[in-house]
PDB file of N, CA and C in Angstrom:
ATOM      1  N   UNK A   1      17.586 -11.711   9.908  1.00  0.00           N
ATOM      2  CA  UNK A   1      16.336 -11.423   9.243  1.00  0.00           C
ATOM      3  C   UNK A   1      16.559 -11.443   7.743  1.00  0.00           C
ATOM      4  N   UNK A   2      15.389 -12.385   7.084  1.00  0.00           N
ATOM      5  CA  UNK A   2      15.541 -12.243   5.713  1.00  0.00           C
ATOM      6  C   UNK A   2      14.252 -11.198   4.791  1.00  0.00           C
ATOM      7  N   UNK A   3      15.022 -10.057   4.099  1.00  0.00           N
ATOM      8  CA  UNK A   3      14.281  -9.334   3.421  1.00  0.00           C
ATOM      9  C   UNK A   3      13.070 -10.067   2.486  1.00  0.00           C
ATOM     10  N   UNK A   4      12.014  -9.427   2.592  1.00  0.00           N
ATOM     11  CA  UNK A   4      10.704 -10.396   1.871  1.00  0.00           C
ATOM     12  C   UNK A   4      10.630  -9.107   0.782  1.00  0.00           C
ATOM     13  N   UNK A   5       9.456  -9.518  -0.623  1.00  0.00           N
ATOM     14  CA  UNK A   5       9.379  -8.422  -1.396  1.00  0.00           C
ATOM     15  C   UNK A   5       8.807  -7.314  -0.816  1.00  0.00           C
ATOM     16  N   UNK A   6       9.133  -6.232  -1.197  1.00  0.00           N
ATOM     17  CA  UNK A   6       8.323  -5.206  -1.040  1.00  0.00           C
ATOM     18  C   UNK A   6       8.855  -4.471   0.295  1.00  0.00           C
ATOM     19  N   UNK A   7       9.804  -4.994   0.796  1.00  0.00           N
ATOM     20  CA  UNK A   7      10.601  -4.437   2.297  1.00  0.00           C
ATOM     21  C   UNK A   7      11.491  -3.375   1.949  1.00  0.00           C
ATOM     22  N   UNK A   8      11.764  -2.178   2.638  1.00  0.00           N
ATOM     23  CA  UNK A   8      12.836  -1.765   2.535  1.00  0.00           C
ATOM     24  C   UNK A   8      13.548  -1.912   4.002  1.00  0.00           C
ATOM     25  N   UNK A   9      14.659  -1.187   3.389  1.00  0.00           N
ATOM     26  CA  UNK A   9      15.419  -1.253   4.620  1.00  0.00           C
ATOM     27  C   UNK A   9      14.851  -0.575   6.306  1.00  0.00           C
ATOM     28  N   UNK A  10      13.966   0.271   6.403  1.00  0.00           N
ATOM     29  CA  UNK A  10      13.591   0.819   7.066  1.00  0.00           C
ATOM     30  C   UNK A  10      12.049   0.068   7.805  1.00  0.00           C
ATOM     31  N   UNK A  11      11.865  -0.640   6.680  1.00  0.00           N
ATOM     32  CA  UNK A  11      10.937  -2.002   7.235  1.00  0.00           C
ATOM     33  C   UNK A  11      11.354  -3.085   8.214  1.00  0.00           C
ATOM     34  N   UNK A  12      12.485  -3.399   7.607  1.00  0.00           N
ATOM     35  CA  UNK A  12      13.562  -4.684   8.775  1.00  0.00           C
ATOM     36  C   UNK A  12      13.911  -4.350   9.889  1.00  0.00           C
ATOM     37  N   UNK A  13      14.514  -2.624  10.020  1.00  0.00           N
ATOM     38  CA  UNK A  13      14.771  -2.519  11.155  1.00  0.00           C
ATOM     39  C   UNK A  13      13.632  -2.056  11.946  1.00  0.00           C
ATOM     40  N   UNK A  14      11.991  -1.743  11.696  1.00  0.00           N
ATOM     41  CA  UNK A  14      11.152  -2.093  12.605  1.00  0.00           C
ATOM     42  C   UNK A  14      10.944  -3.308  12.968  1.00  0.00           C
ATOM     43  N   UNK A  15      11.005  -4.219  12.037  1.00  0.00           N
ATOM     44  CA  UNK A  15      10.799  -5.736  12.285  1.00  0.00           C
ATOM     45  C   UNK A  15      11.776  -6.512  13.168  1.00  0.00           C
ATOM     46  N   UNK A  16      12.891  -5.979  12.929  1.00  0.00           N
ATOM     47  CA  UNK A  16      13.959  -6.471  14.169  1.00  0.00           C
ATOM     48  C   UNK A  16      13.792  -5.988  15.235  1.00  0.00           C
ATOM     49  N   UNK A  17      13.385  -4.266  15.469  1.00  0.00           N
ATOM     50  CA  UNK A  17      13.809  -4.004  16.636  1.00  0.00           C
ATOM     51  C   UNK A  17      12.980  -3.164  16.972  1.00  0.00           C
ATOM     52  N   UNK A  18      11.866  -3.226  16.278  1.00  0.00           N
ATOM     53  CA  UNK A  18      10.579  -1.777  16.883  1.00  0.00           C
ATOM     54  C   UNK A  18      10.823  -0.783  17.023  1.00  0.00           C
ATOM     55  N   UNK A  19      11.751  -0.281  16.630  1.00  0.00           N
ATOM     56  CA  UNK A  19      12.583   1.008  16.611  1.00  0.00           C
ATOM     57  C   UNK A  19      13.180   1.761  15.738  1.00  0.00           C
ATOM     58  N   UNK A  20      12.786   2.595  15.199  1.00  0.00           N
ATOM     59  CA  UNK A  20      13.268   3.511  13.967  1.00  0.00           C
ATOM     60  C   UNK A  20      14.187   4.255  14.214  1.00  0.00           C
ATOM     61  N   UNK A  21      14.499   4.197  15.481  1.00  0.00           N
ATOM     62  CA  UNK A  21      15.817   5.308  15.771  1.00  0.00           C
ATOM     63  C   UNK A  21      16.912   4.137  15.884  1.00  0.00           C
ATOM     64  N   UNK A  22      16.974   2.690  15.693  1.00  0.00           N
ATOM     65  CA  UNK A  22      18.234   2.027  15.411  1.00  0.00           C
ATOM     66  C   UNK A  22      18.772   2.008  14.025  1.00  0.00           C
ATOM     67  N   UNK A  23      17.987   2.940  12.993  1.00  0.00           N
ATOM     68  CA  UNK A  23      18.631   2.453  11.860  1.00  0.00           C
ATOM     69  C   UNK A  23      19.982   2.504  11.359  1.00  0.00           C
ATOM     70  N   UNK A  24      20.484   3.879  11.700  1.00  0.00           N
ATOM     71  CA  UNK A  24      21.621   4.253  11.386  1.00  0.00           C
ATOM     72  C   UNK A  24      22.320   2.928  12.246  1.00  0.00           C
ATOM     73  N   UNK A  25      22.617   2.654  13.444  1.00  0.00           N
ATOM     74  CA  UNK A  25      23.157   1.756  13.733  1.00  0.00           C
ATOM     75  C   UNK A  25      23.556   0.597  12.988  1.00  0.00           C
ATOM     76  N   UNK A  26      21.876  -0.086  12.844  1.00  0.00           N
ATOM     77  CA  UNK A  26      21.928  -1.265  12.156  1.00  0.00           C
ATOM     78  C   UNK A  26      22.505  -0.618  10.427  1.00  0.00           C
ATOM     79  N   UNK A  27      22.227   0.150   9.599  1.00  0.00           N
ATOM     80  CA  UNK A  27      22.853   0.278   8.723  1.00  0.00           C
ATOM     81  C   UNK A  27      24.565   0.337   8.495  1.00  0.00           C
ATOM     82  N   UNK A  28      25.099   0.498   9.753  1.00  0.00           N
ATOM     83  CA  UNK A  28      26.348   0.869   9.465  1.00  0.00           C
ATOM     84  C   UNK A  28      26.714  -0.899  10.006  1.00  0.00           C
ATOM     85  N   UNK A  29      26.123  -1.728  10.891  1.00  0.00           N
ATOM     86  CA  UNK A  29      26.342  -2.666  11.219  1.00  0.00           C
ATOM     87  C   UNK A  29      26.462  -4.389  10.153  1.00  0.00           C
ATOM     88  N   UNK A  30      25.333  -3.980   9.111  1.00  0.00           N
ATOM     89  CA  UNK A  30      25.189  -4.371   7.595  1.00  0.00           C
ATOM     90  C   UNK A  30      25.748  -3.817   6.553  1.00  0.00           C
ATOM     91  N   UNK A  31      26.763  -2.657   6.570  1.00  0.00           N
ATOM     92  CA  UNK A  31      27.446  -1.990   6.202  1.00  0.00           C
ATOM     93  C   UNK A  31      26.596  -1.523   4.201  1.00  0.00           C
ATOM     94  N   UNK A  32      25.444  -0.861   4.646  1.00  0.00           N
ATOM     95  CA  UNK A  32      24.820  -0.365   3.973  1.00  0.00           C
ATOM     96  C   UNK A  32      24.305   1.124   4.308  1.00  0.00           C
ATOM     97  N   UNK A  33      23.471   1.784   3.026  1.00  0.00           N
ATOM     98  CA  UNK A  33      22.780   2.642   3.575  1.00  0.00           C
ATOM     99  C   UNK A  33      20.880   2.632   3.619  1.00  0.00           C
ATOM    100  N   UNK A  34      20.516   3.425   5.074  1.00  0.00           N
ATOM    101  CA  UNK A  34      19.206   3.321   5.458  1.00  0.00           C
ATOM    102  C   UNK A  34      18.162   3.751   4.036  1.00  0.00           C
ATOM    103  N   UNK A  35      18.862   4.240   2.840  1.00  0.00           N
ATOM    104  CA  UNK A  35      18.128   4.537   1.103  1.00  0.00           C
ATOM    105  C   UNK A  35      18.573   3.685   0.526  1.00  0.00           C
ATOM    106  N   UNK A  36      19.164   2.353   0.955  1.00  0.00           N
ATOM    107  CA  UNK A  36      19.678   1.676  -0.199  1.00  0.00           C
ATOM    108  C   UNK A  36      18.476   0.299  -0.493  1.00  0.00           C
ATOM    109  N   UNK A  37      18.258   0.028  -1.706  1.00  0.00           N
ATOM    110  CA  UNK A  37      16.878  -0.990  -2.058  1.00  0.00           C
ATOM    111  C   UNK A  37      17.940  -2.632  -1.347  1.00  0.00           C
ATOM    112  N   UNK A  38      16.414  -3.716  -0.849  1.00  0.00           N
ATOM    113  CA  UNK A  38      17.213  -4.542  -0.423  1.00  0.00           C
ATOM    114  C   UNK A  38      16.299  -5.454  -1.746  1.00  0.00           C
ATOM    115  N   UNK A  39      17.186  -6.746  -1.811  1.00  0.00           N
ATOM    116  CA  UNK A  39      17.210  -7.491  -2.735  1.00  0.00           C
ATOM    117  C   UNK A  39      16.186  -8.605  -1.963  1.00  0.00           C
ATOM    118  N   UNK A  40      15.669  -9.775  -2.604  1.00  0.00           N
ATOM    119  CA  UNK A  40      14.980 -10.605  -1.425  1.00  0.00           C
ATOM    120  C   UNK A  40      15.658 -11.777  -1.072  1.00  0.00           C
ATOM    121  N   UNK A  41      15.414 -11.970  -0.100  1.00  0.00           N
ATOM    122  CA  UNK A  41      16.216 -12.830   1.122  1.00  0.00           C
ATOM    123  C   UNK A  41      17.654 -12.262   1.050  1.00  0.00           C
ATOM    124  N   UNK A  42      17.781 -11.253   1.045  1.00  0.00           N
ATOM    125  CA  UNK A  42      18.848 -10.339   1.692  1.00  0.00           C
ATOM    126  C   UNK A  42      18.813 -10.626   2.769  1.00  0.00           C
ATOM    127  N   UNK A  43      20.174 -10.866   3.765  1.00  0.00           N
ATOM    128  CA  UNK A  43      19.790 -11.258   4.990  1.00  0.00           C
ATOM    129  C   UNK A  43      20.566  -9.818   5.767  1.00  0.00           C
ATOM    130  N   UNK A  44      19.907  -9.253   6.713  1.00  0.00           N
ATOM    131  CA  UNK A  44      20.189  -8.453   8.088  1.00  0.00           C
ATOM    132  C   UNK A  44      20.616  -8.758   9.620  1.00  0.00           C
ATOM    133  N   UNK A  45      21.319  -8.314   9.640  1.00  0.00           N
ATOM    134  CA  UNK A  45      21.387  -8.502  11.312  1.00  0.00           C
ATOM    135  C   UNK A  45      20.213  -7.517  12.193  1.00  0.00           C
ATOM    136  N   UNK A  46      20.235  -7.512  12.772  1.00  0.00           N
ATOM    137  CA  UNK A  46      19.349  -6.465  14.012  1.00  0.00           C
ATOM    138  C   UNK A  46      20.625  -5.629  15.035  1.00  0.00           C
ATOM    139  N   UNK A  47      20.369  -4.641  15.202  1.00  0.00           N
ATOM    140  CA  UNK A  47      21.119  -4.004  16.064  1.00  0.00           C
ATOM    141  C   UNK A  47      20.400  -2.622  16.585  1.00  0.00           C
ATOM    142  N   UNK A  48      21.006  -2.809  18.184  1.00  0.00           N
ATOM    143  CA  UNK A  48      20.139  -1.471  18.384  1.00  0.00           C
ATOM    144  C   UNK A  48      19.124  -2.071  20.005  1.00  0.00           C
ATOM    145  N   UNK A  49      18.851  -1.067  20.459  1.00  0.00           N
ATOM    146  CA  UNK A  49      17.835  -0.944  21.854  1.00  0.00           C
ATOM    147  C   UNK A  49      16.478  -2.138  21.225  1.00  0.00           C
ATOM    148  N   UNK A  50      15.903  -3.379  21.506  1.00  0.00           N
ATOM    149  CA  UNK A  50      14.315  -3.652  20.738  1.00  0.00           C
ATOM    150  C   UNK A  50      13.246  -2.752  21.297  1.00  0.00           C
ATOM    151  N   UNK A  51      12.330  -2.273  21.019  1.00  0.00           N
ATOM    152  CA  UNK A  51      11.256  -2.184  21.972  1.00  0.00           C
ATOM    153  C   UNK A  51      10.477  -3.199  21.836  1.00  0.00           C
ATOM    154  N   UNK A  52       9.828  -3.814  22.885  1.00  0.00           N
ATOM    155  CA  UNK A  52       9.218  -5.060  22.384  1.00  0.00           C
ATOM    156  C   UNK A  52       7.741  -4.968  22.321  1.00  0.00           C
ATOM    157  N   UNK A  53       7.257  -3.899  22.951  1.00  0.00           N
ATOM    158  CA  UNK A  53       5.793  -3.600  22.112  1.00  0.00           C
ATOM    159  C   UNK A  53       5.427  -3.385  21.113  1.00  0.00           C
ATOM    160  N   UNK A  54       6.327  -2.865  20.565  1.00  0.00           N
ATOM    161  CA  UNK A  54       6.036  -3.135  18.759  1.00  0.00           C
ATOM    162  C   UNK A  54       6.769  -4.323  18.059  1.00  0.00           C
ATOM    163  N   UNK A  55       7.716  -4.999  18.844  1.00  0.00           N
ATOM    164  CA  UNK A  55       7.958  -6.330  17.729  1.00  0.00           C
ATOM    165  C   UNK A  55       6.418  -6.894  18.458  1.00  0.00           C
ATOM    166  N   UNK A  56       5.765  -6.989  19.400  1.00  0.00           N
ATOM    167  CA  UNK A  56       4.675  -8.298  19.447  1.00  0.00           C
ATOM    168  C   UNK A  56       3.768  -7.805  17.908  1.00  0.00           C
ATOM    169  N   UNK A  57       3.681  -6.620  17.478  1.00  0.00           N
ATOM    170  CA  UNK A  57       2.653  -6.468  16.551  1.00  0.00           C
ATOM    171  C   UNK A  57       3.216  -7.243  15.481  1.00  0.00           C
ATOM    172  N   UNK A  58       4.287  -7.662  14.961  1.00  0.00           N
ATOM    173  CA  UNK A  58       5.062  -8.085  13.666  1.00  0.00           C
ATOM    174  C   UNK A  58       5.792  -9.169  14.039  1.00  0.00           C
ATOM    175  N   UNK A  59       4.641 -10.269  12.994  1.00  0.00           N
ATOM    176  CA  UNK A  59       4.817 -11.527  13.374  1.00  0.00           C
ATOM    177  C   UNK A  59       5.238 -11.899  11.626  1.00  0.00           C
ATOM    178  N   UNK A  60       5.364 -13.235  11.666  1.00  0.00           N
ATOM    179  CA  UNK A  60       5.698 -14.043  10.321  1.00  0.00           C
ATOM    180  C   UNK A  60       4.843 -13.398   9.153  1.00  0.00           C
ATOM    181  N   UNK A  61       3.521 -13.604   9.649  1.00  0.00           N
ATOM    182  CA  UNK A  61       2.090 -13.229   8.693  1.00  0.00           C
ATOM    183  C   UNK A  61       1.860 -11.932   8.537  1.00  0.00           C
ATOM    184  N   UNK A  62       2.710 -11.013   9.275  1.00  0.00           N
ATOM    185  CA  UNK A  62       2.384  -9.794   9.745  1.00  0.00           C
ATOM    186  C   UNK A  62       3.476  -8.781   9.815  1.00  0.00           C
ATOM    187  N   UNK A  63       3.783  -8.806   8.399  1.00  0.00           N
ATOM    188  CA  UNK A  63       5.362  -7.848   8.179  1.00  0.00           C
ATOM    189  C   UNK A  63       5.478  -6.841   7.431  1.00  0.00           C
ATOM    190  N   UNK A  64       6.326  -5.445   7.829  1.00  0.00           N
ATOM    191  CA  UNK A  64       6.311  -3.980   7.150  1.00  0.00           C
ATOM    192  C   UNK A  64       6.221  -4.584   5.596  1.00  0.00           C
ATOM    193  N   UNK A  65       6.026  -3.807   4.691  1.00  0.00           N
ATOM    194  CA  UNK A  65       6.113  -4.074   3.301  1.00  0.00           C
ATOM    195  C   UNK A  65       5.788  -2.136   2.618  1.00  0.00           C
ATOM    196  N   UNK A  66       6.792  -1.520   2.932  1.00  0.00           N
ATOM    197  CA  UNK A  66       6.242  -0.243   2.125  1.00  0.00           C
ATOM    198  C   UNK A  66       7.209   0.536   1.202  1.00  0.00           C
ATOM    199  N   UNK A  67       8.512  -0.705   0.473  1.00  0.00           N
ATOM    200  CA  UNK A  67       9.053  -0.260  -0.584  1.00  0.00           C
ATOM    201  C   UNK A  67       8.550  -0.237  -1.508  1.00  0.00           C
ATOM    202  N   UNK A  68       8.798   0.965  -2.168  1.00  0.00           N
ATOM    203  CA  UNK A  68       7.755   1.560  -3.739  1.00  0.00           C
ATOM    204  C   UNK A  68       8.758   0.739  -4.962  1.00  0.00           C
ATOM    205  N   UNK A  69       7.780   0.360  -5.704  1.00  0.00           N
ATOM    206  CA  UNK A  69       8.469  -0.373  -7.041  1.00  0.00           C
ATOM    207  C   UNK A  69       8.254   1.030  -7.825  1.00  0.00           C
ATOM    208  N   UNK A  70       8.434   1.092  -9.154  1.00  0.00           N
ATOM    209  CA  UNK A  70       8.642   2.030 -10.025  1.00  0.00           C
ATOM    210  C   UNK A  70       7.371   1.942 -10.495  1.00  0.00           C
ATOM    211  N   UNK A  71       6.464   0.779 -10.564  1.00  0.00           N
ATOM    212  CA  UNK A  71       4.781   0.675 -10.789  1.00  0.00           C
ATOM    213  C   UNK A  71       4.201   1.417 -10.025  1.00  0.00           C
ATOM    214  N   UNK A  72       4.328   0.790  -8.594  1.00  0.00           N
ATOM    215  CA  UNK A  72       3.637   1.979  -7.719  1.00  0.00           C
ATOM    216  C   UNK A  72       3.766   2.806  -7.571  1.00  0.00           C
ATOM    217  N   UNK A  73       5.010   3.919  -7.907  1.00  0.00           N
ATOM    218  CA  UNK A  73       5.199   5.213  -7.642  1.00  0.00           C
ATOM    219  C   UNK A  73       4.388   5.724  -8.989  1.00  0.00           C
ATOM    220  N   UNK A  74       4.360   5.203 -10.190  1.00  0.00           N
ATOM    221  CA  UNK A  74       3.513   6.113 -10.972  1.00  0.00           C
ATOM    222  C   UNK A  74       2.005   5.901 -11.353  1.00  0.00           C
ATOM    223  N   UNK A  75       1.520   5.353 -10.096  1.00  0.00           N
ATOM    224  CA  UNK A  75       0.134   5.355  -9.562  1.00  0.00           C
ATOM    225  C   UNK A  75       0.046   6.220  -8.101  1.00  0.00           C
ATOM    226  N   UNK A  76       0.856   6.469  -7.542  1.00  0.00           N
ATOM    227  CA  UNK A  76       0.677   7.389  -6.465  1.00  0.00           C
ATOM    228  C   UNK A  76       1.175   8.522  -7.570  1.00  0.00           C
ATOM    229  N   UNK A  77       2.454   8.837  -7.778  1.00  0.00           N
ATOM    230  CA  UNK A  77       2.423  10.125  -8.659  1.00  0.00           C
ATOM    231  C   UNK A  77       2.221   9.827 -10.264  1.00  0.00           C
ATOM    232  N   UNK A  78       1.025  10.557 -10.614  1.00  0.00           N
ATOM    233  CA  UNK A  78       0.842  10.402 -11.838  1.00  0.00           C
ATOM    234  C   UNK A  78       1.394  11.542 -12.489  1.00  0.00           C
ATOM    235  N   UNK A  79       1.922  11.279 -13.952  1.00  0.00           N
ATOM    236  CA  UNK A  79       2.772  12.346 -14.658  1.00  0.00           C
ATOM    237  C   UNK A  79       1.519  13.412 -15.345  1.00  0.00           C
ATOM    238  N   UNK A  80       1.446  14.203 -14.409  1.00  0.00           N
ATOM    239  CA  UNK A  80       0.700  15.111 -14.504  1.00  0.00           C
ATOM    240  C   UNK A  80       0.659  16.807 -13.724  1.00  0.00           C
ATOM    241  N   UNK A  81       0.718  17.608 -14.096  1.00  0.00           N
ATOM    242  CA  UNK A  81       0.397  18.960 -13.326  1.00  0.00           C
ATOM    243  C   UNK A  81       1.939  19.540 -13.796  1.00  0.00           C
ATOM    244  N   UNK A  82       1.992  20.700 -13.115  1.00  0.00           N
ATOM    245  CA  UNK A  82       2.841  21.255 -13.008  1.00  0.00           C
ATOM    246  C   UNK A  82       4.161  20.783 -12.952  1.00  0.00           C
ATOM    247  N   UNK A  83       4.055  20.136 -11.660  1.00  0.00           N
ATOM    248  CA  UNK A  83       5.798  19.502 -11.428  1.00  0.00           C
ATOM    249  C   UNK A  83       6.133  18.124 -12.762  1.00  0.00           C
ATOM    250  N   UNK A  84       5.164  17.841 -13.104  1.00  0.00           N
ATOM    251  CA  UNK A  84       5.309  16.854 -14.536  1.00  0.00           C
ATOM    252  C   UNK A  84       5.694  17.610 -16.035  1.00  0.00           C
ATOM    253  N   UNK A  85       5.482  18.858 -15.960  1.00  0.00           N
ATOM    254  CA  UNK A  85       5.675  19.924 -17.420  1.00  0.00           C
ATOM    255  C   UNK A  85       6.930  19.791 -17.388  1.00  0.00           C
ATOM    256  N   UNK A  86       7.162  20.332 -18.360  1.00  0.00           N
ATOM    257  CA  UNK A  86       8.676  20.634 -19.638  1.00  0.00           C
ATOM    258  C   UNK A  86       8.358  22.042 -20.204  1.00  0.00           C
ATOM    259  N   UNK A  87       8.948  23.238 -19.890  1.00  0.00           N
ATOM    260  CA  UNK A  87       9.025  24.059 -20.491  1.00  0.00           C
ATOM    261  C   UNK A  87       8.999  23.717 -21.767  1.00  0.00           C
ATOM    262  N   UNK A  88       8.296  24.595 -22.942  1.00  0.00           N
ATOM    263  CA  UNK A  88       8.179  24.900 -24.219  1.00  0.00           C
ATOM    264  C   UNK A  88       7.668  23.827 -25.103  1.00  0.00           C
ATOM    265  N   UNK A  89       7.509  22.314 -24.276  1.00  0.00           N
ATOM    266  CA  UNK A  89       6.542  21.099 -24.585  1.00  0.00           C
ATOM    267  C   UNK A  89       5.617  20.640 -24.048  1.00  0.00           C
ATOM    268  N   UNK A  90       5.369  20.508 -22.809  1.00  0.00           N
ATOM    269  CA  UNK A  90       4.410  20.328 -22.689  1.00  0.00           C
ATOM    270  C   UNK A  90       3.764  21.847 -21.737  1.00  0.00           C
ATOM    271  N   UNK A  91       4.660  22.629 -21.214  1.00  0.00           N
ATOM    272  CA  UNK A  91       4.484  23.623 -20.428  1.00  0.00           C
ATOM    273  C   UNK A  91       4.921  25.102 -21.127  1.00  0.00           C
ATOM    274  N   UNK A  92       4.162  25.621 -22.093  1.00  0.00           N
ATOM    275  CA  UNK A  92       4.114  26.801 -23.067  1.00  0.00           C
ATOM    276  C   UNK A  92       3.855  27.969 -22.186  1.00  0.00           C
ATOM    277  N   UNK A  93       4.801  28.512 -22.356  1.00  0.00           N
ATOM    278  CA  UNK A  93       4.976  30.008 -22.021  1.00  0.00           C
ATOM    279  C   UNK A  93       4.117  31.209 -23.011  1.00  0.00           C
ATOM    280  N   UNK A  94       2.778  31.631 -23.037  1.00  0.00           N
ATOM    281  CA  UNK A  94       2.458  32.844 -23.457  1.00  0.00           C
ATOM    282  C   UNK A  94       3.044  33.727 -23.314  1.00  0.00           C
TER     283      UNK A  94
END
């Protein structure tokens, strides 16, 4: 399997094998880790039990894609509120 944009690793191994409980497998089998970013056309092996009711859903046209770029994460989290403050700059202590 070749990594497309926007895949992570946890994308391929649904796409190989419909199964989220092969990752560790297949990660140690690609001798990576299941947090590590894949590059594109990174190529994977598959390893692990398939289920094949969920590979029929994921076809060519029809593939996981839910690695966050650094764009999209600061449109889902915007630098704002609480957990975004800085003591004594932007988060003033009365």
């Amino acid at each position: 399997m070749k990594a497309k944009q926007g895949q992570s690793f946890c994308d391929l191994v649904i796409q190989g094998t419909g199964n989220i409980e092969n990752a560790v497998e297949m990660a140690i089998l690609n001798n990576l880790s299941i947090t590590d970013n894949l590059s594109i056309d990174q190529v994977l092996m598959p390893a692990g039990k398939e289920n094949k009711s969920i590979l029929e859903i994921w076809s060519e046209y029809n593939l996981p894609a839910t690695a966050l770029t650094d764009e999209n994460l600061s449109v889902i989290i915007p630098d704002e509120g609480i957990g975004a403050m800085i003591i004594e700059d932007t988060f003033i202590i009365r």
